[in-house]
Structures are given as C-alpha cells and as structure tokens.
Protein backbone atom coordinates (compact mmCIF):
# COMPACT_ATOMS: atom_id res chain seq x y z
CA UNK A 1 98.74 113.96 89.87
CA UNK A 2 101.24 115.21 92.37
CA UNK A 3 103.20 117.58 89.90
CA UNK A 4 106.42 115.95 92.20
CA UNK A 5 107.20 112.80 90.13
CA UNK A 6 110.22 112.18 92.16
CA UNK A 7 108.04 112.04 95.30
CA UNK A 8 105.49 109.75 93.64
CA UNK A 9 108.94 107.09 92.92
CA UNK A 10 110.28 107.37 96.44
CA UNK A 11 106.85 106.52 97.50
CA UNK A 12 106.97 103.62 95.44
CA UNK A 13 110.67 102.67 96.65
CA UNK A 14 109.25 102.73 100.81
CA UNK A 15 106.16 100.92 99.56
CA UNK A 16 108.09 97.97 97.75
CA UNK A 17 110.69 98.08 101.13
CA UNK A 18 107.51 97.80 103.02
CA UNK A 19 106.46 94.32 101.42
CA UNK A 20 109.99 92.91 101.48
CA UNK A 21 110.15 93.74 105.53
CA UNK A 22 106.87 91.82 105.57
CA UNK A 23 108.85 88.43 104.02
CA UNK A 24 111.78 88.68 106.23
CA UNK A 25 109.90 89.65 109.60
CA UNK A 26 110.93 86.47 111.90
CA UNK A 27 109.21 88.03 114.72
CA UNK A 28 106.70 91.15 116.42
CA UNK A 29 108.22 94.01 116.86
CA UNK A 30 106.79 97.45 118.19
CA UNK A 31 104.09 99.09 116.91
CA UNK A 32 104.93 102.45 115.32
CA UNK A 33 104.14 104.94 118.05
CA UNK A 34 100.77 107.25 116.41
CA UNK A 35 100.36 104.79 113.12
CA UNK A 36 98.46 102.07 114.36
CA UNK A 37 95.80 102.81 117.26
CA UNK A 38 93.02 103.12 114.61
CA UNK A 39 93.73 99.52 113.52
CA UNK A 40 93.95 98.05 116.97
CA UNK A 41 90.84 95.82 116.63
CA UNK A 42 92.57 94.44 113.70
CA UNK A 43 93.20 90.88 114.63
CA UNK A 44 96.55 89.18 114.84
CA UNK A 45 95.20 85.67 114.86
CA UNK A 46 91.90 84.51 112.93
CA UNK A 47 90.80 81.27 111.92
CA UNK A 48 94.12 79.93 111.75
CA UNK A 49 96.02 82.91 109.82
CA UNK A 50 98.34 84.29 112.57
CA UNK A 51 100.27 87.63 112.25
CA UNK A 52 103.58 89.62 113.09
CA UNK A 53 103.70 93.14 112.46
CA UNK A 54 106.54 94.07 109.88
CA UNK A 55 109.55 96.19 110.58
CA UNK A 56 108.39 99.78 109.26
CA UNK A 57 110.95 102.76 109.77
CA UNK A 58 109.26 105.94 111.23
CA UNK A 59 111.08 107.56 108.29
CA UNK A 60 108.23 105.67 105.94
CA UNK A 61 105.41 106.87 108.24
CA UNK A 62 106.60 109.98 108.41
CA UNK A 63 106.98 110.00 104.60
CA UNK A 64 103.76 108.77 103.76
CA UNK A 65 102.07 110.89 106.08
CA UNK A 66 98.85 108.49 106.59
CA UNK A 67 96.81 109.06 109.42
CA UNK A 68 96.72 105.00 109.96
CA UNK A 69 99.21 102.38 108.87
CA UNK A 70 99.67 98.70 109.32
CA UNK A 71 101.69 96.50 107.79
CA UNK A 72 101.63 93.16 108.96
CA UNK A 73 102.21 89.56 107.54
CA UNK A 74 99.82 86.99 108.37
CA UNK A 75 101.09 83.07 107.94
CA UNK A 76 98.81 79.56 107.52
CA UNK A 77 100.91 76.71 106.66
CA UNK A 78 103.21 77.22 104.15
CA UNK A 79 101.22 80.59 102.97
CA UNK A 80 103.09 84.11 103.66
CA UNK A 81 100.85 87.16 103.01
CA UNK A 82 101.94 90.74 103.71
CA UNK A 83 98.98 92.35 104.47
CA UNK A 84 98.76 96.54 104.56
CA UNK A 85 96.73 99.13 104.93
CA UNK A 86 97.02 102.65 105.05
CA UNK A 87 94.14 105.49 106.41
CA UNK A 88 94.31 109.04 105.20
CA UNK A 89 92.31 112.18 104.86
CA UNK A 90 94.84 113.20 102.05
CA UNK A 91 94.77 111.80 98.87
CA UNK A 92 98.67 111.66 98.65
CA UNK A 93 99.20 109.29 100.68
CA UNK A 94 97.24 106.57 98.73
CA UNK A 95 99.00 105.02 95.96
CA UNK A 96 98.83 102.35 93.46
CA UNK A 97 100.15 99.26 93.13
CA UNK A 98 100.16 99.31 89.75
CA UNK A 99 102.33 102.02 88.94
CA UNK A 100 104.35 101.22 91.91
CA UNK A 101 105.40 97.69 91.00
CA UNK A 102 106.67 98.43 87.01
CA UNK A 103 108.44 101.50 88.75
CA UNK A 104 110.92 98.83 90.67
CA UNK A 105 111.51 96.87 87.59
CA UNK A 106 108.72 94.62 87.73
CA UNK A 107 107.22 92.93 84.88
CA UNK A 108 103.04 93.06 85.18
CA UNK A 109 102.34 89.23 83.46
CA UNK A 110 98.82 89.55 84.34
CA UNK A 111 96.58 92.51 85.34
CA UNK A 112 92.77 92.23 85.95
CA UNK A 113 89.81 93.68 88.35
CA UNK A 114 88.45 91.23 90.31
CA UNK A 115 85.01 90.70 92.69
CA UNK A 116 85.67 88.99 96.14
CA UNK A 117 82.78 88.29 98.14
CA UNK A 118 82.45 89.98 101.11
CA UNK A 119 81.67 88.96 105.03
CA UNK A 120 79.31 90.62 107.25
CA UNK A 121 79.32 93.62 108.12
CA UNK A 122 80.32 95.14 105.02
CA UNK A 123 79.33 95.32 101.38
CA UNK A 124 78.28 91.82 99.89
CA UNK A 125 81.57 92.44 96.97
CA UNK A 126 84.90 93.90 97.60
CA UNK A 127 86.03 95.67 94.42
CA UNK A 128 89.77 94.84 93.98
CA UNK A 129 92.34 94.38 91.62
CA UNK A 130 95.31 91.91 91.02
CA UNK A 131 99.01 91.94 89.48
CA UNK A 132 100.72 88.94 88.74
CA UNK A 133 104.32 90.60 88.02
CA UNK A 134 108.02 89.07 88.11
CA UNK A 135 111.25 90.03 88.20
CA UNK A 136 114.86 88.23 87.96
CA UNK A 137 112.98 85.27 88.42
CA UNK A 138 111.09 85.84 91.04
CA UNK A 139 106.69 86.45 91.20
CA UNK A 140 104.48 87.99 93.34
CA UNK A 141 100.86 87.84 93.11
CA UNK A 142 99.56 91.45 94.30
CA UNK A 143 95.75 92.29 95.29
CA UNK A 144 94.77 95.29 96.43
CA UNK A 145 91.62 97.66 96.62
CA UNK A 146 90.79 101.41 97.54
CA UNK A 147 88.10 101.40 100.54
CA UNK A 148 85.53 104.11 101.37
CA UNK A 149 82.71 104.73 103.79
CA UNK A 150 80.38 102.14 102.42
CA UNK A 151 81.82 100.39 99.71
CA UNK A 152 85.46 99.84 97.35
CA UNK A 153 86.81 100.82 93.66
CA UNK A 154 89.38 99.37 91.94
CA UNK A 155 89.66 102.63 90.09
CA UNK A 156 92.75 104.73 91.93
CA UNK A 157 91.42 108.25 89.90
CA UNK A 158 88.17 107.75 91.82
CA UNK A 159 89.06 106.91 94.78
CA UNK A 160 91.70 110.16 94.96
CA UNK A 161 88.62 112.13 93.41
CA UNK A 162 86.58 111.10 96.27
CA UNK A 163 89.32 111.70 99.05
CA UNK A 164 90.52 115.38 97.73
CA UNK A 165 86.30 115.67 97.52
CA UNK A 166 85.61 114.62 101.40
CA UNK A 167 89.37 115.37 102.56
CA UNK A 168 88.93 115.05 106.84
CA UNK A 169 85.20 114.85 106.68
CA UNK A 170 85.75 110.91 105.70
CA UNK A 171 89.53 110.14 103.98
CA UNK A 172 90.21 106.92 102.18
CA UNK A 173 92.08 103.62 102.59
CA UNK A 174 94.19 101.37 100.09
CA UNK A 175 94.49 98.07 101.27
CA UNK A 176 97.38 95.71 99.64
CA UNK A 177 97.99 92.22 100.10
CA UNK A 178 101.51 90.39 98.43
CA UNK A 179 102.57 87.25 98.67
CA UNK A 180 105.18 85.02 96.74
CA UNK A 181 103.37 83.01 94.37
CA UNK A 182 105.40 80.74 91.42
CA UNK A 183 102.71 79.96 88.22
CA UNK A 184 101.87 76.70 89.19
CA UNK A 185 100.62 78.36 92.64
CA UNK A 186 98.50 80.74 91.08
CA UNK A 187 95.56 79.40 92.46
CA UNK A 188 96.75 78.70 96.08
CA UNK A 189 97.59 81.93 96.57
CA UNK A 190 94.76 83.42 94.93
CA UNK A 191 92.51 81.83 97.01
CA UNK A 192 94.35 82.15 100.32
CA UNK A 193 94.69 86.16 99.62
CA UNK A 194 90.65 86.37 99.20
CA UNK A 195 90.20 84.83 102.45
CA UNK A 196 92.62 86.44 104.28
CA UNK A 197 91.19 90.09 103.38
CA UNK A 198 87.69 88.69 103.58
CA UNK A 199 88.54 88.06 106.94
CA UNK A 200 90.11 91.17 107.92
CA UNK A 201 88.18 93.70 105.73
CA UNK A 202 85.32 94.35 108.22
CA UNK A 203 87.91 95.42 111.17
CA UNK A 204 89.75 97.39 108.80
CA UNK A 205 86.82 99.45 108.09
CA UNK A 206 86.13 100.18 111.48
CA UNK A 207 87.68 103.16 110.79
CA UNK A 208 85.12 105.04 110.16
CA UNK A 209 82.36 103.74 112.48
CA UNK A 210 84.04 105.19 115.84
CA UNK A 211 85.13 101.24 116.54
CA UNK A 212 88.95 102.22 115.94
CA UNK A 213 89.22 105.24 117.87
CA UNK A 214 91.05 105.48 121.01
C-alpha cells in the first residue's frame, strides 16, 4: 500500500464528497479545466438516461492526481445514478470502494463480485463488484470495476499490480457507479446501474484507443 494511511482516508473523504455532489447537482456546471477532455465522447444523453456533470473542487483533482476524471450523474425517471470514472498512469490514484465506504462509517450489508454483460465494442463480461452498505438509515447500492486495455478485474491488488507494472505505457481506470437504493429497491437499482455502465463502458474505454485524445 501507500505507507501514508492518512492520505489513503482523505482520499476516501473527497471520494465519498464526490458521490454526495453527484445527489445534490440540480444543474451542469463547468467542466474541470485539464480533467475531462479524455472523456469528451462520453455521452450526456443515451437512450433515455440524461446527465449533469457534478460539482468537483479542483482541490479533489488536484488531490487525486488522475490524468482523467468525470463525475457525472445520469437520471431516467425516478432513477439517480452518480456515475465516475477516473484515468491514471499511477496506481495511487485508483482506489476502492470497498475500503472507502466502511472508512466513512458505512455498514457493508452485502458484498459480492458480479458479471455484467457487456455491449459492443468491448469484452462480452464486465468484471465488477457491488456493496450494498447503510448508514443512519440511509443505503446505497455501490458497483464498481477496475478497467484495463482489453478487459476488467474486480480484484483492486491486480489491477494496482498491473498499473505500477505498465505505469504511462497504458495506466488504469476505476469506474464507480452509486445510487440510493432502500431494500425493497434492490432490484430496480441493480438493474438500472448494469445498464447504465453497459451503456457507457465502451466510450469510457476510448481511452486508450486514441478516440479520447484531443
């Protein structure tokens, strides 16, 4: 690990701010100045999901240090999802939901690895993960996987491995997805957080095939 625990928390802190923006965004606002041109061709409206970009300090960029960030939450209906991504070439900047969440005082009810199929281009099955946690009352149903050149892990140790491995020849993404989600909505949202990333996974990725350059 980092050998900087206290850096590994804050991380956590800007990361949990960073979903909470997401819920209380009421409208677009500017895109962070060198965070987002790689994820340009990400879409803000697709097949009926239609999204505002989240309030993100430049302090959190700057913190996290990614070399591509988005943060945006996409709405259908009654469904809010905060959907983010972040792009780096250094394995510090990716981090885990899963330690990130019990660090803020949430309770993990559930935790599993799950197989979402996939839409072309891309691999046939996106390797994720999910947290059901609460927390004064309150649940969030969390999914979230580490993308590479090719493929996904739900494993954060490989995916790390692989980054400090290829470092700027290739980097590594996580890609998170939260939404509010009460037990008796389990399903619901399940189903509408699959769709949303199968939708946006392939533009995502475009990262690394020259697509999301300027």
């Amino acid at each position: 690990m980092y050998g900087d625990k206290g850096r590994y928390l804050v991380v956590c802190v800007l990361l949990a701010a960073i979903a909470i923006a997401g819920h209380l965004a009421q409208r677009p606002v500017k895109k962070q100045t060198g965070s987002l041109h790689l994820f340009e061709r990400v879409p803000v409206e697709i097949q009926g999901w239609r999204g505002e970009d989240a309030q993100v300090s430049q302090a959190v960029i700057e913190y996290l240090s990614p070399d591509a960030f988005l943060s945006r939450i996409y709405r259908k209906g009654e469904l809010a999802i905060t959907f983010t991504a972040i792009f780096a070439r250094e394995w510090r900047s990716i981090h885990s939901p899963a330690g990130c969440y019990p660090n803020q005082g949430w309770h993990t009810i559930e935790r599993k690895r799950i197989l979402i199929r996939g839409n072309s281009p891309g691999p046939a099955e996106l390797h994720a993960e999910q947290l059901f946690v609460t927390r004064s009352g309150e649940y969030r149903l969390v999914m979230y996987l580490y993308a590479y050149p090719g493929g996904t892990t739900s494993n954060w140790t490989e995916q790390c491995m692989r980054i400090a491995a290829e470092g700027m020849r290739n980097g590594g993404m996580v890609i998170i997805e939260e939404a509010i989600c009460t037990p008796d909505r389990l399903e619901v949202v399940d189903q509408a957080e699959r769709e949303l990333l199968r939708l946006l996974y392939p533009y995502v990725v475009e990262v690394w095939n020259g697509k999301g350059q300027s």
